[in-house]
PDB file of N, CA and C in Angstrom:
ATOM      1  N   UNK A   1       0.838  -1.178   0.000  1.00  0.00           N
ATOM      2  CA  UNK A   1       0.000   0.000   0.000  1.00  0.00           C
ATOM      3  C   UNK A   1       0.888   1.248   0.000  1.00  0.00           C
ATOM      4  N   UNK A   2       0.149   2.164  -0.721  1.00  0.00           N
ATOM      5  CA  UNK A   2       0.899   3.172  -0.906  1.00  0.00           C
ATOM      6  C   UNK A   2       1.260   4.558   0.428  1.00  0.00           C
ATOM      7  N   UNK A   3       2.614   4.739   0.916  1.00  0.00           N
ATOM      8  CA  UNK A   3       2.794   5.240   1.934  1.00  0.00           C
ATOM      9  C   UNK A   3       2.642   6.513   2.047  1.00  0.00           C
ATOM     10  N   UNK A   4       2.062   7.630   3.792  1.00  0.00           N
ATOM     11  CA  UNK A   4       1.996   8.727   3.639  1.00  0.00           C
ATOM     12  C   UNK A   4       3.358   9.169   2.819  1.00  0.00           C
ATOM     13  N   UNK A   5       4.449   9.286   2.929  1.00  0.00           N
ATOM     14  CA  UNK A   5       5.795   9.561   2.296  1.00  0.00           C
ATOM     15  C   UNK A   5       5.839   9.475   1.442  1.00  0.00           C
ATOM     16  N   UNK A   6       5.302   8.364   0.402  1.00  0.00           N
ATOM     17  CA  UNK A   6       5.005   8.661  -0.794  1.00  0.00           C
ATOM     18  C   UNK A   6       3.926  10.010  -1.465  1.00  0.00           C
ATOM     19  N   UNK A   7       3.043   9.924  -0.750  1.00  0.00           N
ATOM     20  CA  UNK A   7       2.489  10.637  -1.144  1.00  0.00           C
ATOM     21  C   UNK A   7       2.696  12.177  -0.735  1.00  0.00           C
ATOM     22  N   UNK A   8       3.315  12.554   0.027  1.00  0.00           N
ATOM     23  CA  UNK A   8       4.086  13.677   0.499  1.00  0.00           C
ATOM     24  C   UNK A   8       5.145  13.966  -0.786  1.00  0.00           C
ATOM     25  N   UNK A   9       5.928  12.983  -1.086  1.00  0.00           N
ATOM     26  CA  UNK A   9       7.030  13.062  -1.929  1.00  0.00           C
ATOM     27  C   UNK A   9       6.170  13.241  -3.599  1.00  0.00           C
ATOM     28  N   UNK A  10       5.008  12.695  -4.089  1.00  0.00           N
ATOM     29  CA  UNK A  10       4.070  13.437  -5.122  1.00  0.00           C
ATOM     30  C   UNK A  10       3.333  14.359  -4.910  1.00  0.00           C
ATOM     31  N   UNK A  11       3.496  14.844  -3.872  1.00  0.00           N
ATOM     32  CA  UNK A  11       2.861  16.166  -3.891  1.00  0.00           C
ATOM     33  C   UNK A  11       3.881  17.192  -4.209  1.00  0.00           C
ATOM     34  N   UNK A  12       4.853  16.986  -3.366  1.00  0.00           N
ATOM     35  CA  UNK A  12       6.149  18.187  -3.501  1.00  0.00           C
ATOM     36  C   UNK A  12       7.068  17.800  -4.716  1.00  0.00           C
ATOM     37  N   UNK A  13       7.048  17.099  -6.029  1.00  0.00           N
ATOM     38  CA  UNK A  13       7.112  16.682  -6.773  1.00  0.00           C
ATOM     39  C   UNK A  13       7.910  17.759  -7.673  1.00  0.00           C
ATOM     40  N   UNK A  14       7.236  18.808  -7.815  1.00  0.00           N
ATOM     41  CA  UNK A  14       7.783  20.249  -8.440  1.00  0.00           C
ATOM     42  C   UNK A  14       9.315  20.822  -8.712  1.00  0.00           C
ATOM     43  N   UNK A  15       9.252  20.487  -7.050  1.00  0.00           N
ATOM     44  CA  UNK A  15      10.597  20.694  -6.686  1.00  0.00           C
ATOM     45  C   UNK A  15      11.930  20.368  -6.123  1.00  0.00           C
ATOM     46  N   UNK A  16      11.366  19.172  -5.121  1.00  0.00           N
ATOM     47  CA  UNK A  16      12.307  17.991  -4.514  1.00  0.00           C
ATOM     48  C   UNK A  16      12.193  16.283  -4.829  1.00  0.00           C
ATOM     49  N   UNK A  17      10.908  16.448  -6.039  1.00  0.00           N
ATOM     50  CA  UNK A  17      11.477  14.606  -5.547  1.00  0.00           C
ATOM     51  C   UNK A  17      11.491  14.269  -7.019  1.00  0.00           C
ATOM     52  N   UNK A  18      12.013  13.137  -7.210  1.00  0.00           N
ATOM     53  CA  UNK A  18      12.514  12.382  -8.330  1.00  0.00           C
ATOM     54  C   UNK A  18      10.985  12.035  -8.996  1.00  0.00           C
ATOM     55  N   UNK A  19      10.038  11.514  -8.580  1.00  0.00           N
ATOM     56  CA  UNK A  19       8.862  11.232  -9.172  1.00  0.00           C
ATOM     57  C   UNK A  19       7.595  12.372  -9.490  1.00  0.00           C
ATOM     58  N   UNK A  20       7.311  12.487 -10.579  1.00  0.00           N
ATOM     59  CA  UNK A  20       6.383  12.914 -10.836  1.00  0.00           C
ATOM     60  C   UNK A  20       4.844  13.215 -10.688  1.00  0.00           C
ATOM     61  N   UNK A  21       3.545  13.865 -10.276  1.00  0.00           N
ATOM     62  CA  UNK A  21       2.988  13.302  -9.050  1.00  0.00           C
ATOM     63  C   UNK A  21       2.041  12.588 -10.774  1.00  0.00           C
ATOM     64  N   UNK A  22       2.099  12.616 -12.099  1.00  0.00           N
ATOM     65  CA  UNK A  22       1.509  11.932 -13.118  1.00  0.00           C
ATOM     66  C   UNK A  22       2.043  10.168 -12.788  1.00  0.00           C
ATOM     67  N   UNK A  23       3.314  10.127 -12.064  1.00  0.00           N
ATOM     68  CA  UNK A  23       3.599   8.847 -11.616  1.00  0.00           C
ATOM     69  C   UNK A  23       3.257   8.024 -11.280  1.00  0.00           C
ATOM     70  N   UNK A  24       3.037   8.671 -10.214  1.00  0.00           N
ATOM     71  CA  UNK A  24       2.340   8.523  -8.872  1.00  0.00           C
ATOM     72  C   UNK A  24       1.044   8.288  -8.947  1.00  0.00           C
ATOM     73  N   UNK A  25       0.297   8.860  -9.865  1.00  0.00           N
ATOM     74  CA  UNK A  25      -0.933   8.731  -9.950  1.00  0.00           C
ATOM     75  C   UNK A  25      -1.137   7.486 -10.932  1.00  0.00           C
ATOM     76  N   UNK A  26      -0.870   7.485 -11.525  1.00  0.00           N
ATOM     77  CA  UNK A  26      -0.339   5.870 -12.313  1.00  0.00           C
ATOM     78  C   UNK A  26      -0.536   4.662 -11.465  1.00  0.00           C
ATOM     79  N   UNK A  27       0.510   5.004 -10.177  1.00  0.00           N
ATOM     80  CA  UNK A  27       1.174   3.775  -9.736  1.00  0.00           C
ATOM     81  C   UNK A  27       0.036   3.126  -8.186  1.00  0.00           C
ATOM     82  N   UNK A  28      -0.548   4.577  -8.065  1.00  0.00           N
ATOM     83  CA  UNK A  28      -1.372   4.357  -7.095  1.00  0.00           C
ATOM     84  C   UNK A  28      -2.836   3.555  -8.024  1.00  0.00           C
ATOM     85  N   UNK A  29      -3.329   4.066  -8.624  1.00  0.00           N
ATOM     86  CA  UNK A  29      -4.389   3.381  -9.396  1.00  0.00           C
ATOM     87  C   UNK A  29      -3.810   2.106  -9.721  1.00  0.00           C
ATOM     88  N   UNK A  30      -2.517   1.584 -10.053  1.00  0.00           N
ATOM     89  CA  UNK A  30      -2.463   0.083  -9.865  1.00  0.00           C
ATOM     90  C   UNK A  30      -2.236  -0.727  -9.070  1.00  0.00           C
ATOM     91  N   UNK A  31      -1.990   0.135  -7.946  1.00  0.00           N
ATOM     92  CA  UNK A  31      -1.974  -0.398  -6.567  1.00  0.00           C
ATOM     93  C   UNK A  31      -3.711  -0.611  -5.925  1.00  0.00           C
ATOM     94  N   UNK A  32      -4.093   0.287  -6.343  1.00  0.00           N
ATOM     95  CA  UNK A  32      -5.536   0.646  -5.508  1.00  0.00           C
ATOM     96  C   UNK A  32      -6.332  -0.813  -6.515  1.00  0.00           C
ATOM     97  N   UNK A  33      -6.149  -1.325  -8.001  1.00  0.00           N
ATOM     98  CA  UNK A  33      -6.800  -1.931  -8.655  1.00  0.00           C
ATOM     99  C   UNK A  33      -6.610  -3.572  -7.911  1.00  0.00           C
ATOM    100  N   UNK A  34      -5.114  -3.471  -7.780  1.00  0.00           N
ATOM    101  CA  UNK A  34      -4.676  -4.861  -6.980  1.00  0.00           C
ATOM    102  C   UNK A  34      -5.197  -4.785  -5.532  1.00  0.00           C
ATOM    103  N   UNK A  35      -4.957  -3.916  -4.750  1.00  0.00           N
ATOM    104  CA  UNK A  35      -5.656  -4.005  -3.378  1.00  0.00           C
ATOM    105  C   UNK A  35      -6.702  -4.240  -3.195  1.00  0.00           C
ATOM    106  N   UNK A  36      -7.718  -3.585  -4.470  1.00  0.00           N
ATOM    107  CA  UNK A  36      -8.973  -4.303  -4.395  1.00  0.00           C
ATOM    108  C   UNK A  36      -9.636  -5.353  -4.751  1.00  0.00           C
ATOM    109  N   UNK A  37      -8.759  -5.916  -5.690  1.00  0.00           N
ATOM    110  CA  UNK A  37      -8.547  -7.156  -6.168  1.00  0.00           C
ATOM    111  C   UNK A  37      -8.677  -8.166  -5.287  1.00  0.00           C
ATOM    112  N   UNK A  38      -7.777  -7.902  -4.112  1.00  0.00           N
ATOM    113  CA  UNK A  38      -7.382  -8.975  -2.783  1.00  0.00           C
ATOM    114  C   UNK A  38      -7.806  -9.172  -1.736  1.00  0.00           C
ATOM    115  N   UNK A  39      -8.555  -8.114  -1.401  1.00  0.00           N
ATOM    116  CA  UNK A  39      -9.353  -7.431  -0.236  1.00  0.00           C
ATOM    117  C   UNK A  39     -10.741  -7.410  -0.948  1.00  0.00           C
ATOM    118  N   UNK A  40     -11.514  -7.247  -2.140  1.00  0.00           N
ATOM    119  CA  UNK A  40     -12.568  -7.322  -2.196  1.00  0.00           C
ATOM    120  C   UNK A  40     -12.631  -5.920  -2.418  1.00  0.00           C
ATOM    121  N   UNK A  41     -14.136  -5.422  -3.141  1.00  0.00           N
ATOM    122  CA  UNK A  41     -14.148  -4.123  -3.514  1.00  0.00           C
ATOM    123  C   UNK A  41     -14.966  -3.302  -2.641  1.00  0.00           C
ATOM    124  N   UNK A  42     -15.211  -3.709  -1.186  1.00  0.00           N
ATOM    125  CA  UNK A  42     -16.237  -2.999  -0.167  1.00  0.00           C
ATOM    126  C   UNK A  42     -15.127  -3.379   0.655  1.00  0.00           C
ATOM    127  N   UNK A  43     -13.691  -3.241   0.710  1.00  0.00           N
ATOM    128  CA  UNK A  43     -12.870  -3.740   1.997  1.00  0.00           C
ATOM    129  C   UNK A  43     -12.626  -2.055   2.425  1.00  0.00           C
ATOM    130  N   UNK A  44     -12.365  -1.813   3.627  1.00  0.00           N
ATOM    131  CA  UNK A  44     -11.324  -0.550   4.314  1.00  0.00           C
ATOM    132  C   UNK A  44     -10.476  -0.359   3.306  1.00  0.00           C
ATOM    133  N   UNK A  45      -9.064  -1.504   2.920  1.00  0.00           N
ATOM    134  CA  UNK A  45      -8.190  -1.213   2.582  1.00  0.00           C
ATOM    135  C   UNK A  45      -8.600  -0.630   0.677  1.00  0.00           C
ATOM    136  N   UNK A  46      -9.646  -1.172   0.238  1.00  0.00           N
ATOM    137  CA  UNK A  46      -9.516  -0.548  -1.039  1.00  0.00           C
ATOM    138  C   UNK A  46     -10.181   0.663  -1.063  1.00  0.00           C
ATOM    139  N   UNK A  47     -10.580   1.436   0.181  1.00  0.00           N
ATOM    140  CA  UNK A  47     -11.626   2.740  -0.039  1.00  0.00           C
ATOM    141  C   UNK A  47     -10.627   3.877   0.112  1.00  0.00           C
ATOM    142  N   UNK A  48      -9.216   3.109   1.190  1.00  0.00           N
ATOM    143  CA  UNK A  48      -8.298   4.028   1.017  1.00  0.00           C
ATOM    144  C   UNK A  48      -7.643   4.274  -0.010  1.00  0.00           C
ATOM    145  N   UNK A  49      -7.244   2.712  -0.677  1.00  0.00           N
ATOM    146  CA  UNK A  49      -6.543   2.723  -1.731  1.00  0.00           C
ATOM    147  C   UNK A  49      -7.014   3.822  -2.871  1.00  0.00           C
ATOM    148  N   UNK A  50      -8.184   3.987  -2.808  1.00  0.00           N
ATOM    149  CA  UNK A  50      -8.890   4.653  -3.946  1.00  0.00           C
ATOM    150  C   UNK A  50      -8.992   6.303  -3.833  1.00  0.00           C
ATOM    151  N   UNK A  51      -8.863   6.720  -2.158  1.00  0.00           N
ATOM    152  CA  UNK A  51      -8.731   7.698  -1.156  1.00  0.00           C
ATOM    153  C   UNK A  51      -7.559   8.666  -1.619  1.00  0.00           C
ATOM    154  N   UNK A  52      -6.553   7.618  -1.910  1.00  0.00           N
ATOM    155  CA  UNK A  52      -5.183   8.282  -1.782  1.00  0.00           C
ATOM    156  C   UNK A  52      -5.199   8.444  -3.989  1.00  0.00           C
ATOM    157  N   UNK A  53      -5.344   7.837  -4.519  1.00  0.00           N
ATOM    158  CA  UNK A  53      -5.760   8.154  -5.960  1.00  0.00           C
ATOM    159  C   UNK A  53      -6.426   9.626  -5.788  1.00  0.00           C
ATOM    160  N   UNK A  54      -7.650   9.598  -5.870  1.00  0.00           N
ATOM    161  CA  UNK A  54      -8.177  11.171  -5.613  1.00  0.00           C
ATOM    162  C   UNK A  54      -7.240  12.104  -5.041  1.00  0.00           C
ATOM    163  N   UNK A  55      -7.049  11.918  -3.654  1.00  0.00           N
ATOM    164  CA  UNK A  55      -5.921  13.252  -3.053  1.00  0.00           C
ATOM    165  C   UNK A  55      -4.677  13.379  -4.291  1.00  0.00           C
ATOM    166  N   UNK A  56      -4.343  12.520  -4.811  1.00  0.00           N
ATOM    167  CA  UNK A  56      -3.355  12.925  -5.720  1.00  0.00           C
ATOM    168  C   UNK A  56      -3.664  13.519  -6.932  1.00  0.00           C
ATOM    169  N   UNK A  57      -4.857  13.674  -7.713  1.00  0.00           N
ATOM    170  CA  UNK A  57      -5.519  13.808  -8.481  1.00  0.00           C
ATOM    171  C   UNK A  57      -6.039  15.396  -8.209  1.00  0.00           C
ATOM    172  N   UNK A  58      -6.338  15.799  -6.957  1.00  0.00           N
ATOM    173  CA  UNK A  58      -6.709  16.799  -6.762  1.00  0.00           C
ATOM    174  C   UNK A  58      -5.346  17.339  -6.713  1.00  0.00           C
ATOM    175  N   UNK A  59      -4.336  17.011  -5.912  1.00  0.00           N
ATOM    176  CA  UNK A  59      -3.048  17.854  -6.169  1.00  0.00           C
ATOM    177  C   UNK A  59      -3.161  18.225  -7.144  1.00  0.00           C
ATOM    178  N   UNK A  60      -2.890  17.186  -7.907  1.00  0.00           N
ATOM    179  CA  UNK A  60      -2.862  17.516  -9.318  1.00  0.00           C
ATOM    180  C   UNK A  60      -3.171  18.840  -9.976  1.00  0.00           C
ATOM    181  N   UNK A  61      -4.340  18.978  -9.860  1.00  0.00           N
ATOM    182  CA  UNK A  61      -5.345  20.288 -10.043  1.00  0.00           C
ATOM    183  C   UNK A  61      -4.513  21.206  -9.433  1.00  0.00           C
ATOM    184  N   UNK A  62      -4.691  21.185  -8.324  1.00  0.00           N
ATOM    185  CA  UNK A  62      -4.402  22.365  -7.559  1.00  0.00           C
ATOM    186  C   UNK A  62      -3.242  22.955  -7.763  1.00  0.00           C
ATOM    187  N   UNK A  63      -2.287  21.664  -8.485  1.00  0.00           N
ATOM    188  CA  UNK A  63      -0.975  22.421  -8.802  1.00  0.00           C
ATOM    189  C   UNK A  63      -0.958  23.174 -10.132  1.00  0.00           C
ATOM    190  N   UNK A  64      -1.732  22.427 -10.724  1.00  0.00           N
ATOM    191  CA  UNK A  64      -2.175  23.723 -12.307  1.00  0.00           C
ATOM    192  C   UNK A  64      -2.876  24.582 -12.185  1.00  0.00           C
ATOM    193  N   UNK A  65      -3.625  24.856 -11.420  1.00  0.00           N
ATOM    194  CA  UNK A  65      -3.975  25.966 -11.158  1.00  0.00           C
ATOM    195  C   UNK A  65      -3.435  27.037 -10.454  1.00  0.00           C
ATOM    196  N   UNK A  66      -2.409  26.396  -9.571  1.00  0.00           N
ATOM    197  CA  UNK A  66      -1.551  27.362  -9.032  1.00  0.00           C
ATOM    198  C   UNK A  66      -0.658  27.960  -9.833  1.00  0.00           C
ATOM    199  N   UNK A  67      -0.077  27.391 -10.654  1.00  0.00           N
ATOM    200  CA  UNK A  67       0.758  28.308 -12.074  1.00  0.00           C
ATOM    201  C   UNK A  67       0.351  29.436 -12.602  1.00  0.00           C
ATOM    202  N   UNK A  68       1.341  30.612 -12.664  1.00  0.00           N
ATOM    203  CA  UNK A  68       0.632  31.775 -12.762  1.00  0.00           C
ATOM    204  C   UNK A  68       1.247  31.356 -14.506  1.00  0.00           C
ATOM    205  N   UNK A  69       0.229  31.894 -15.004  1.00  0.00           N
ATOM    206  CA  UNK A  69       0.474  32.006 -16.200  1.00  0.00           C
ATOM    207  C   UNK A  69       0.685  33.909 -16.760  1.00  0.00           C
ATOM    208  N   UNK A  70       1.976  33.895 -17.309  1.00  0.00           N
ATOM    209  CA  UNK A  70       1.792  35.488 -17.738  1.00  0.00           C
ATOM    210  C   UNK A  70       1.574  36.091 -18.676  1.00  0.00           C
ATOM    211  N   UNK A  71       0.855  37.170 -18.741  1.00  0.00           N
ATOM    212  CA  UNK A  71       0.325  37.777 -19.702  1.00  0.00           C
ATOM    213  C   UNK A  71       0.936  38.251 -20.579  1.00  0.00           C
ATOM    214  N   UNK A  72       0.663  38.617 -21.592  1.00  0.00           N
ATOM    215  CA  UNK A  72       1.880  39.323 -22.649  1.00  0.00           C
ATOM    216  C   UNK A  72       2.279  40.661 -22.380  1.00  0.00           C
ATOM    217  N   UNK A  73       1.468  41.712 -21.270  1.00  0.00           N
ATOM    218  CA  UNK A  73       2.365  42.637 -20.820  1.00  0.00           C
ATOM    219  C   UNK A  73       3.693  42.421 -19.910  1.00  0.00           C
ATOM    220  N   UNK A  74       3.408  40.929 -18.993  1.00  0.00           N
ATOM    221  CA  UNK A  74       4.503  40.563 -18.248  1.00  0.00           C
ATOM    222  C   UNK A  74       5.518  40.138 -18.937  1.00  0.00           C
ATOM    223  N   UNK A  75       5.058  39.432 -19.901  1.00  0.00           N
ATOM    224  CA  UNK A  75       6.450  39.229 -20.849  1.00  0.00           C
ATOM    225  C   UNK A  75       6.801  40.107 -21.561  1.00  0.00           C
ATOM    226  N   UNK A  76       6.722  41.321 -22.186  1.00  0.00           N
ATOM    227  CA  UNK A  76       6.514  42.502 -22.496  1.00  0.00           C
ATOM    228  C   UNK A  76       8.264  43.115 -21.520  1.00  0.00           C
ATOM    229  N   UNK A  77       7.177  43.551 -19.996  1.00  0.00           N
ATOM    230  CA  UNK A  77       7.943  44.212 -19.270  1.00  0.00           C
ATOM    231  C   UNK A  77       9.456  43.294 -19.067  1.00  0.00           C
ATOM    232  N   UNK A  78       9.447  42.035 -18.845  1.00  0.00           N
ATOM    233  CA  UNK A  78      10.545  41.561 -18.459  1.00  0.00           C
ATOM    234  C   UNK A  78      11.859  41.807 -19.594  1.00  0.00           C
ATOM    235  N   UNK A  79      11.353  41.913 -20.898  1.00  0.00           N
ATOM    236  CA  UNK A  79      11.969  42.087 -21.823  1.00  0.00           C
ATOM    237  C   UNK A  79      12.602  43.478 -22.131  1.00  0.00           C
ATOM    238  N   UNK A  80      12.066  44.310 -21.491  1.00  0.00           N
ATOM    239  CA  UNK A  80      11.994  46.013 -21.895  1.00  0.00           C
ATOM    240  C   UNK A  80      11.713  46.738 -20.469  1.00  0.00           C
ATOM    241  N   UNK A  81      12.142  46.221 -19.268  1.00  0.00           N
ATOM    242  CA  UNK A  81      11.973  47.237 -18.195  1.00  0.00           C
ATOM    243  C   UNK A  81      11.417  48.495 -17.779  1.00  0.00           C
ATOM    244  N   UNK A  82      12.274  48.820 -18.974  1.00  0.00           N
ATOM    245  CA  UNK A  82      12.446  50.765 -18.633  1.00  0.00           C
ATOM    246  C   UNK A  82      11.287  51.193 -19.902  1.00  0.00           C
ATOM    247  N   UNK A  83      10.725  50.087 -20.188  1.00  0.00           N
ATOM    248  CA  UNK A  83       9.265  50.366 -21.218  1.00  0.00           C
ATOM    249  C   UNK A  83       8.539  51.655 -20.419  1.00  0.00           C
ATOM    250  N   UNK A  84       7.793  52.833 -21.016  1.00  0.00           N
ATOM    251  CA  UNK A  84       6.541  53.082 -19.771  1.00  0.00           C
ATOM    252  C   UNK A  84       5.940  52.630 -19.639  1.00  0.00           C
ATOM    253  N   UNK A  85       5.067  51.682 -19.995  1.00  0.00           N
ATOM    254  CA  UNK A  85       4.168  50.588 -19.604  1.00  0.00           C
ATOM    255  C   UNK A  85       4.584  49.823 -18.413  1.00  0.00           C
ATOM    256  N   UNK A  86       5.426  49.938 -18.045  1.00  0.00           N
ATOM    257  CA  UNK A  86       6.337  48.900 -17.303  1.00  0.00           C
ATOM    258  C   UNK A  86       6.728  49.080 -16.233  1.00  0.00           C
ATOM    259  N   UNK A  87       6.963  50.435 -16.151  1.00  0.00           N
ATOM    260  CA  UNK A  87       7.332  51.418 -15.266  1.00  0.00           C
ATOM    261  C   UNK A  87       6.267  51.218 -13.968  1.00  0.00           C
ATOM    262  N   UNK A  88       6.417  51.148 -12.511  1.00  0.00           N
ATOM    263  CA  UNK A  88       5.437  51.022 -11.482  1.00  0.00           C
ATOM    264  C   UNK A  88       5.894  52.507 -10.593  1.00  0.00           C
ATOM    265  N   UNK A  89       5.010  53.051 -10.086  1.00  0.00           N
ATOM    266  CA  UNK A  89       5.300  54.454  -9.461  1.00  0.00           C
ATOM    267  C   UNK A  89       5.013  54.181  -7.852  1.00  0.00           C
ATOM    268  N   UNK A  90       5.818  54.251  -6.876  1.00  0.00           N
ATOM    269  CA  UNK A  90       5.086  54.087  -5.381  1.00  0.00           C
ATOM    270  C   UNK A  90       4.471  55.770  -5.003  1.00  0.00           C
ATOM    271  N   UNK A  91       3.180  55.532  -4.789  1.00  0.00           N
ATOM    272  CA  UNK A  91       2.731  57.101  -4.157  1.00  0.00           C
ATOM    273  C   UNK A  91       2.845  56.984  -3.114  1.00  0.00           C
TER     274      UNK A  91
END
């Protein structure tokens, strides 16, 4: 079964761990398919198994949505600073 640590380590995926959380999500759905396989499909162990699929799935999301995506004035300014467009004034 798939461990909290694992799943800690596909979540933070971005930036510290070797696996991908698309991996992960892979590897848990064939874990969760066999666990339920063995245990039956109304067992504890496969509601988690299936538990921890979703939470990764929603990462998932949540991590694309967290990506700022920038606009073409931001890429604009980064290119041309001293643009006036670009320019920010503190009052």
């Amino acid at each position: 079964m798939t461990s909290f640590n694992e799943i800690l380590a596909a979540i933070n995926s971005d930036k510290n761990s070797t696996k991908p959380i698309e991996q992960a999500i892979l590897e848990a759905i064939v874990e969760a398919r066999a666990t339920c396989e063995q245990n039956g499909s109304n067992s504890p162990n496969c509601a988690v198994a299936w538990d921890i699929v979703e939470e990764l799935q929603a990462e998932k999301a949540h991590q694309k949505q967290a990506k700022h995506r920038k606009t073409a004035l931001e890429t604009y300014c980064e290119m041309y600073p001293d643009a006036l467009e670009c320019l920010i004034y503190d009052l």
